[in-house]
N, C-alpha and C. Protein backbone atom coordinates (compact mmCIF):
# COMPACT_ATOMS: atom_id res chain seq x y z
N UNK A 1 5.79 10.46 5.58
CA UNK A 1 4.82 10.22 4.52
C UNK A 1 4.77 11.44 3.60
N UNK A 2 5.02 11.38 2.36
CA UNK A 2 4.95 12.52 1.74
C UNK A 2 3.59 12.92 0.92
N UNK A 3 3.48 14.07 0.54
CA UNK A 3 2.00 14.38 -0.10
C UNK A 3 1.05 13.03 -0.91
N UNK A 4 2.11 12.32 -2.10
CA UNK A 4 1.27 11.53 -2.67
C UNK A 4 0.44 10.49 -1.96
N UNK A 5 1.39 10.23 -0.76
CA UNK A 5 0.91 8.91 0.27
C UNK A 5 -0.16 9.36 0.93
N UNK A 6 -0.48 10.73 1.13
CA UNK A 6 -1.43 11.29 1.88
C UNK A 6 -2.75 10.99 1.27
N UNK A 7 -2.67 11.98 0.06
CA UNK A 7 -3.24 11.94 -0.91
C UNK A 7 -3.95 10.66 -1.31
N UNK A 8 -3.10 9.55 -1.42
CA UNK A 8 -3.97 8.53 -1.68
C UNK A 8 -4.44 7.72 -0.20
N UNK A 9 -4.09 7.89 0.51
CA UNK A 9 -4.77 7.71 1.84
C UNK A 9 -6.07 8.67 2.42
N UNK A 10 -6.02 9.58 1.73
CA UNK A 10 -7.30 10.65 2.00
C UNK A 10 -8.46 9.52 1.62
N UNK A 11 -7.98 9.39 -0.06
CA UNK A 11 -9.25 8.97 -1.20
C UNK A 11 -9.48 7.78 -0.76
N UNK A 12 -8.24 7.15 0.50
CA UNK A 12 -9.40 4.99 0.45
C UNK A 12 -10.19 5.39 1.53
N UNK A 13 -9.86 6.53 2.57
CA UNK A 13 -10.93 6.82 3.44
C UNK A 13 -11.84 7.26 3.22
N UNK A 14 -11.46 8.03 2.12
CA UNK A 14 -13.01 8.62 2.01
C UNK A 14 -13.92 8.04 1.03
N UNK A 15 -13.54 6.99 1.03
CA UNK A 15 -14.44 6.04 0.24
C UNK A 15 -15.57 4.88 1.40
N UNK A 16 -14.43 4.57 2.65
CA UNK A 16 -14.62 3.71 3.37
C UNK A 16 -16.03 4.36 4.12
N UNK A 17 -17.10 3.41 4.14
CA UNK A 17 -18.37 4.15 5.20
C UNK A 17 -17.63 4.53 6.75
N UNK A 18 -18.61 5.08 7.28
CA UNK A 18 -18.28 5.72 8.56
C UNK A 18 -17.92 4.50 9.76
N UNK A 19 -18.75 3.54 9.72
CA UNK A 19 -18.58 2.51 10.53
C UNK A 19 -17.05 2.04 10.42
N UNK A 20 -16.71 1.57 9.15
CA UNK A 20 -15.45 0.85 8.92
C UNK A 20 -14.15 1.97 9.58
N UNK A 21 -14.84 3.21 9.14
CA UNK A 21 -13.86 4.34 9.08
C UNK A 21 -13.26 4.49 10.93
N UNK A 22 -14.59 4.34 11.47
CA UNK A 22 -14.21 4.76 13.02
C UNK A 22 -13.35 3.52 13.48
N UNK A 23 -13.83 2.24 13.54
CA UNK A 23 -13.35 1.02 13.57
C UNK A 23 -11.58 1.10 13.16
N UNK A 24 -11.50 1.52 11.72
CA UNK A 24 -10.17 1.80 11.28
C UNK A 24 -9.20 2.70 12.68
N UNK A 25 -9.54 3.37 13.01
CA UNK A 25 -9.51 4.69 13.52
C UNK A 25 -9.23 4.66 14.79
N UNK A 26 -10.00 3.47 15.57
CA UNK A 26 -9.62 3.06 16.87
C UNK A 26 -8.70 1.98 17.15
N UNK A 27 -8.35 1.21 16.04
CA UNK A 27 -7.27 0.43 15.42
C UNK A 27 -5.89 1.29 16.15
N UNK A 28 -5.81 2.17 14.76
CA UNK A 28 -4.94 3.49 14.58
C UNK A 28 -4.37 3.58 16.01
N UNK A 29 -5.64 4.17 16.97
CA UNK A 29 -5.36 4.55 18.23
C UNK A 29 -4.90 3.75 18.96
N UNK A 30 -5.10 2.84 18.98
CA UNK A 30 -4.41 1.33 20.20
C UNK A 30 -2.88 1.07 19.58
N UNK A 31 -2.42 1.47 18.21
CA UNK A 31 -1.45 1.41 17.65
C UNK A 31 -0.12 2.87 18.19
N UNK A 32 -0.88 3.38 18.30
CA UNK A 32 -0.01 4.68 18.89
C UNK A 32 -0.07 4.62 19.90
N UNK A 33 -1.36 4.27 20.71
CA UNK A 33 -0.44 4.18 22.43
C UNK A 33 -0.15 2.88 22.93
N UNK A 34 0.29 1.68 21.88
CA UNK A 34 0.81 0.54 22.12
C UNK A 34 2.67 0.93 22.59
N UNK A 35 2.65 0.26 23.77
CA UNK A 35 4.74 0.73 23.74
C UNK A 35 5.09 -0.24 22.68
N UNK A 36 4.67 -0.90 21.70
CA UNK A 36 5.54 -1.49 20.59
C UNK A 36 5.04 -0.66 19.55
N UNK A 37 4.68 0.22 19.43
CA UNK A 37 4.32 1.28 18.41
C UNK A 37 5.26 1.57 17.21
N UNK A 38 7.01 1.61 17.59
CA UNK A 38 7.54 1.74 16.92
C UNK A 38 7.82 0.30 15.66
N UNK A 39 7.57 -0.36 16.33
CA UNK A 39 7.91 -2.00 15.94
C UNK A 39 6.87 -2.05 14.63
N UNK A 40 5.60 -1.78 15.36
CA UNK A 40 4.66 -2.06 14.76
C UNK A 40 4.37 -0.60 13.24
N UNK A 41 5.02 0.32 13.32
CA UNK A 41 5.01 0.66 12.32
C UNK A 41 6.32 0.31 11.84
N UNK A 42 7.07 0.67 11.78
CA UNK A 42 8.16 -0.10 10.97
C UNK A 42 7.79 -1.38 10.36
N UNK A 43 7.10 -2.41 10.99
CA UNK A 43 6.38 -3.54 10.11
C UNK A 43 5.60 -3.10 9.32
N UNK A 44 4.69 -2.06 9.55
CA UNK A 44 4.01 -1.36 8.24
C UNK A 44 4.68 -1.27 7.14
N UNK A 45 5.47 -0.29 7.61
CA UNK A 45 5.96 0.66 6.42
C UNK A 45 7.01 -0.63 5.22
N UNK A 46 7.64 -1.84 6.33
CA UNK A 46 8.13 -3.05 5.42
C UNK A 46 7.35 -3.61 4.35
N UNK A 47 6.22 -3.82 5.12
CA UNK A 47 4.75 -4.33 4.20
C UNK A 47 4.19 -3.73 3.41
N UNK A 48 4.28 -2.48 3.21
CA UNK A 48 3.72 -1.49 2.35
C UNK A 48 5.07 -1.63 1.27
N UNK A 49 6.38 -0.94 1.72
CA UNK A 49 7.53 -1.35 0.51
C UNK A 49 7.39 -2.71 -0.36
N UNK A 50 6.91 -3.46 0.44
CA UNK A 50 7.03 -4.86 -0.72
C UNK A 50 5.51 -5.29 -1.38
N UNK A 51 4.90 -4.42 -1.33
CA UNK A 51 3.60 -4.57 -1.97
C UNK A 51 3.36 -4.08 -3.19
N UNK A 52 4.59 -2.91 -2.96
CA UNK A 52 4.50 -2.44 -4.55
C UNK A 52 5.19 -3.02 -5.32
């Protein structure tokens, strides 16, 4: 992820209230210690390329 992606990932969080934010967050976490973790970001990062 390079700076700009950060960057604009800082600003939708820090827009998002705290509730949504933690919620987001424990998402996140079941995503990284899922063993399809890799799968499942790589489907991200597909879904994000074709959105723009």
């Amino acid at each position: 992820m390079d700076n700009m992606d950060m960057a604009k990932l800082m600003s939708m969080l820090s827009k998002m209230d705290k509730k949504d934010l933690e919620q987001g967050l424990s998402k996140v976490a079941q995503v990284l210690n899922s063993p399809e973790k890799d799968k499942i970001i790589s489907e991200i990062n597909k879904n994000m390329k074709t959105d723009k």
